[in-house]
N, C-alpha and C. Protein backbone atom coordinates (compact mmCIF):
# COMPACT_ATOMS: atom_id res chain seq x y z
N UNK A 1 252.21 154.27 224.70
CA UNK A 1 250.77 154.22 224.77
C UNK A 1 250.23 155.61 225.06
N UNK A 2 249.32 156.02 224.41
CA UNK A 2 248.35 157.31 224.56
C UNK A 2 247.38 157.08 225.19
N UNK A 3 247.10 158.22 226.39
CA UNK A 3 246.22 157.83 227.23
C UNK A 3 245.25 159.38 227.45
N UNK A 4 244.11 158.88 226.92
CA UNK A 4 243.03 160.28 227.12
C UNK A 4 242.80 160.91 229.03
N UNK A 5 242.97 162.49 228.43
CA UNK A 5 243.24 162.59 230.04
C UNK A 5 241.85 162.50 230.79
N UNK A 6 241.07 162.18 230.13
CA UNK A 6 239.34 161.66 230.63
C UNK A 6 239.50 160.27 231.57
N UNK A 7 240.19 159.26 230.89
CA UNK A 7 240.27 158.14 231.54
C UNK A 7 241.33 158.04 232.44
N UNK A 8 242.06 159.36 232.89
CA UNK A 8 243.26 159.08 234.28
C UNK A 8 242.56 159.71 235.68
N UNK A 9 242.76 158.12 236.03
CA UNK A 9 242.30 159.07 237.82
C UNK A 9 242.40 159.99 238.44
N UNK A 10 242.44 160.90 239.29
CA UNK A 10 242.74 161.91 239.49
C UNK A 10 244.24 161.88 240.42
N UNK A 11 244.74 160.75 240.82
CA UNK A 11 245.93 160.79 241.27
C UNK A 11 246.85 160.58 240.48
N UNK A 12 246.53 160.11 238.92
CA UNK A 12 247.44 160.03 237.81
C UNK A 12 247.41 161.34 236.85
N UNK A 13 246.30 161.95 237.71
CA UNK A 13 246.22 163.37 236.67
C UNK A 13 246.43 164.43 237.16
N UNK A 14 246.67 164.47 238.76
CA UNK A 14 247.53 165.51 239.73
C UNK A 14 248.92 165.37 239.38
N UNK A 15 249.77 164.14 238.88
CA UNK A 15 250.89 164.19 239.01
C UNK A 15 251.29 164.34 237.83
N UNK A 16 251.05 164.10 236.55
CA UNK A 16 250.65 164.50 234.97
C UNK A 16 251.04 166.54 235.03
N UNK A 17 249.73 167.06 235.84
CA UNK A 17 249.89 168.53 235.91
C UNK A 17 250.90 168.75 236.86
N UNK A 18 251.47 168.12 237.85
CA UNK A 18 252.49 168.48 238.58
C UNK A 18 254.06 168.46 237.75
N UNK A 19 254.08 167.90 236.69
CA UNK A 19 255.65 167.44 236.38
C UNK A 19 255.19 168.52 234.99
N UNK A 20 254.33 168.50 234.93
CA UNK A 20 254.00 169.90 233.34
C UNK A 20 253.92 171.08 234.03
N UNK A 21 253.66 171.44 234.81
CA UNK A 21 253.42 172.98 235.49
C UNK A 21 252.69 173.56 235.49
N UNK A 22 251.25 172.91 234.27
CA UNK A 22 249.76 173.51 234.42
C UNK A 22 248.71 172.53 233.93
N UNK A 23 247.81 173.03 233.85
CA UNK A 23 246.46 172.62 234.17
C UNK A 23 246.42 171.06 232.55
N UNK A 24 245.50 170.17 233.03
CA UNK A 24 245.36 169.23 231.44
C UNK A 24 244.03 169.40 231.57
N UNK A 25 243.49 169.66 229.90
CA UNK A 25 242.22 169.14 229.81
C UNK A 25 241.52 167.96 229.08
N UNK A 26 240.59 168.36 229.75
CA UNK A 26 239.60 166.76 229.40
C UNK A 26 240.15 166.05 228.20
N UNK A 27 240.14 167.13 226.94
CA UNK A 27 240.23 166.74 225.20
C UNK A 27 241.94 166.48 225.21
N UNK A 28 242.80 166.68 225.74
CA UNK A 28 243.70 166.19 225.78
C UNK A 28 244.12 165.12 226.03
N UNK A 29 245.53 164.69 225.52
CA UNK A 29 245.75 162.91 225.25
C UNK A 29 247.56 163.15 225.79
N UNK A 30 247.86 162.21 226.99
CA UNK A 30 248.96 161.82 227.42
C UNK A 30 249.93 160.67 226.93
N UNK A 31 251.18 160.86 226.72
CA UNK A 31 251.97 159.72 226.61
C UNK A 31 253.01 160.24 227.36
N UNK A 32 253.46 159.00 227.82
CA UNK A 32 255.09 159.62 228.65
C UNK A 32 255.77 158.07 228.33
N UNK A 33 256.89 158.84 228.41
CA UNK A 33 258.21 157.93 227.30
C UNK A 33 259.58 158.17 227.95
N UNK A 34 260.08 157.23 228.13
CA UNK A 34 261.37 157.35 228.98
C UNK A 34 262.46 157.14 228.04
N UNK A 35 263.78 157.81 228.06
CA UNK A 35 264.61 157.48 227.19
C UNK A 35 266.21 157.81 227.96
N UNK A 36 266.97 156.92 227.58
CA UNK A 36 268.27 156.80 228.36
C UNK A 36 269.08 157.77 228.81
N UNK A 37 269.76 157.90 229.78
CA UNK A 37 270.20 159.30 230.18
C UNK A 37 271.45 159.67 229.60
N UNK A 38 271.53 160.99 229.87
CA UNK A 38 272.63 161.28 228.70
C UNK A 38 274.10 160.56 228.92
N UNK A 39 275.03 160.44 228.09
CA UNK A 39 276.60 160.00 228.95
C UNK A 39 277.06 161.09 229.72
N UNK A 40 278.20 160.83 230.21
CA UNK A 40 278.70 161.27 231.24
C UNK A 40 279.57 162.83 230.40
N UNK A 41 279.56 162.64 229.26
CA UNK A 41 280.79 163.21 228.54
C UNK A 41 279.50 164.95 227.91
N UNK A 42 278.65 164.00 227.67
CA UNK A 42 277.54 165.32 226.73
C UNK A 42 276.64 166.05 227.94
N UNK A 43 276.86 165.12 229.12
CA UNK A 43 275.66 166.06 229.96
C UNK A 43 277.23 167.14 230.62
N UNK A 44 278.26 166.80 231.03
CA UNK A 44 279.42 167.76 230.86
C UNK A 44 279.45 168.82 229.80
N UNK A 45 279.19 168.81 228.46
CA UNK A 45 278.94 169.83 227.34
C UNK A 45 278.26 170.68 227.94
N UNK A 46 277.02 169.94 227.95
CA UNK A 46 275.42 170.93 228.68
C UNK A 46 275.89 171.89 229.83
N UNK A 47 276.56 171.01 231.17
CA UNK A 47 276.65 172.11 232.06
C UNK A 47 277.62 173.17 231.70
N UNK A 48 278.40 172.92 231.15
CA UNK A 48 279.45 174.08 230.07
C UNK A 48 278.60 174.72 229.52
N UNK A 49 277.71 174.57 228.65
CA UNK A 49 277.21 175.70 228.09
C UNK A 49 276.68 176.30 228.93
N UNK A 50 275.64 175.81 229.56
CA UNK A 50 274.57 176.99 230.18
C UNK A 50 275.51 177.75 231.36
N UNK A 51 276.77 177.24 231.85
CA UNK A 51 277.23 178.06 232.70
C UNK A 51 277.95 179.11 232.14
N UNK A 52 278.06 178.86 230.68
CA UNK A 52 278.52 180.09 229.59
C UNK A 52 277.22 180.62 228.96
N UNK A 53 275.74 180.23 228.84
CA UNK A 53 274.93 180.96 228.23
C UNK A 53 274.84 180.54 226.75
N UNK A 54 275.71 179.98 226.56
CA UNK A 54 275.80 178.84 225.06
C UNK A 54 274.63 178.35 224.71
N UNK A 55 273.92 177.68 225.65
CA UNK A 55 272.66 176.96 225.97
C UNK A 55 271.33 177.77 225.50
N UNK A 56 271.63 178.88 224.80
CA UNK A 56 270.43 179.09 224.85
C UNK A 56 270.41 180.22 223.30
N UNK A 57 272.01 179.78 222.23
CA UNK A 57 271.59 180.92 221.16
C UNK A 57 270.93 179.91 220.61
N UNK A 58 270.40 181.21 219.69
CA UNK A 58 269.67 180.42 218.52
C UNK A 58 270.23 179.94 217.39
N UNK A 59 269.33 179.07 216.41
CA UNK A 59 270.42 178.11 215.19
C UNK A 59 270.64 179.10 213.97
N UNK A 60 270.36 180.45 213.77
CA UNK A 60 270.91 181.63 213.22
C UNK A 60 272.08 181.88 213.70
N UNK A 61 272.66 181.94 215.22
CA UNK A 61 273.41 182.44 215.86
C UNK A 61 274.69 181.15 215.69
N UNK A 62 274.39 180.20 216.07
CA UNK A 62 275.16 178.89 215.82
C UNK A 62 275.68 179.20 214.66
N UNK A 63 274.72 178.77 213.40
CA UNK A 63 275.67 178.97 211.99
C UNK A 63 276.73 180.26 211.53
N UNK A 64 276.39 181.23 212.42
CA UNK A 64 277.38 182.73 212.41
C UNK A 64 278.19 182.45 213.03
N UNK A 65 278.39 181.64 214.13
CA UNK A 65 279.57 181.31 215.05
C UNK A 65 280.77 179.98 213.90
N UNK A 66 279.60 179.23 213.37
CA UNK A 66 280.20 177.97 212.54
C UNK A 66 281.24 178.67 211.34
N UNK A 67 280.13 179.69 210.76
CA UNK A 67 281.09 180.39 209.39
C UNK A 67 282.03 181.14 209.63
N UNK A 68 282.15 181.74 211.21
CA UNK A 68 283.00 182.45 211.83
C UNK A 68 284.31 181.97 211.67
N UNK A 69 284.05 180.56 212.33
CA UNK A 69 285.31 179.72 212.64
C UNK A 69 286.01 178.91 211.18
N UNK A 70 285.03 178.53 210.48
CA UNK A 70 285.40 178.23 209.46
C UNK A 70 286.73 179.11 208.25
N UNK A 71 285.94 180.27 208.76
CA UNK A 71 287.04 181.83 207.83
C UNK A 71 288.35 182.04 208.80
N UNK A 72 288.07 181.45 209.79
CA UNK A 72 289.39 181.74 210.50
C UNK A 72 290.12 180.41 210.50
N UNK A 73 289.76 179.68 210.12
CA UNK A 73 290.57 178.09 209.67
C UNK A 73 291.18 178.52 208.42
N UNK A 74 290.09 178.65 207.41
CA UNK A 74 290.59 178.97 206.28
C UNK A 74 291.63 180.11 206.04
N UNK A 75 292.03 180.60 206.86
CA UNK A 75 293.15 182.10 206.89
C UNK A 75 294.59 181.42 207.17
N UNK A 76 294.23 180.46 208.07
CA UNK A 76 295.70 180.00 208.53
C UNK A 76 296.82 179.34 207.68
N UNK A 77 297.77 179.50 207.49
CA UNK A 77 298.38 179.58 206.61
C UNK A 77 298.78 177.95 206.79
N UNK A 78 299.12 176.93 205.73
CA UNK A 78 299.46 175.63 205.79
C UNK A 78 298.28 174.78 205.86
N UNK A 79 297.43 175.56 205.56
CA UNK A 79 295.86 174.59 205.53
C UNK A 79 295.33 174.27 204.65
């Protein structure tokens, strides 16, 4: 459900700007949506990356790492 931030009280619209980090205005429109938490196995990935910095190349950088690995598969001999 979408909710105009005109029609939220002000204790539903302190805590709206508290969990965003700044200000909402009037002409703006809220929804909040909950969705299942990650497994146990992928939120493990996550803290791996960002404690390697993984977490944060870009999808230029990804596909150079992908074709990387790919040419070095393809080299190995019996493949």
């Amino acid at each position: 459900m979408i909710h105009n931030v005109k029609d939220l009280s002000i204790d539903q619209r302190l805590a709206i700007e508290s969990l965003l980090g700044r200000r909402i205005s009037e002409g703006e429109q809220v929804s909040v949506r909950t969705v299942p938490a990650s497994p146990e196995w992928l939120a493990s990935i996550q803290q791996d990356a960002k404690k390697k910095g993984t977490d944060k190349l870009t999808m230029e950088e990804i596909d150079a790492e992908i074709a990387a690995a790919r040419r070095e598969r393809d080299r190995r001999p019996g493949q």
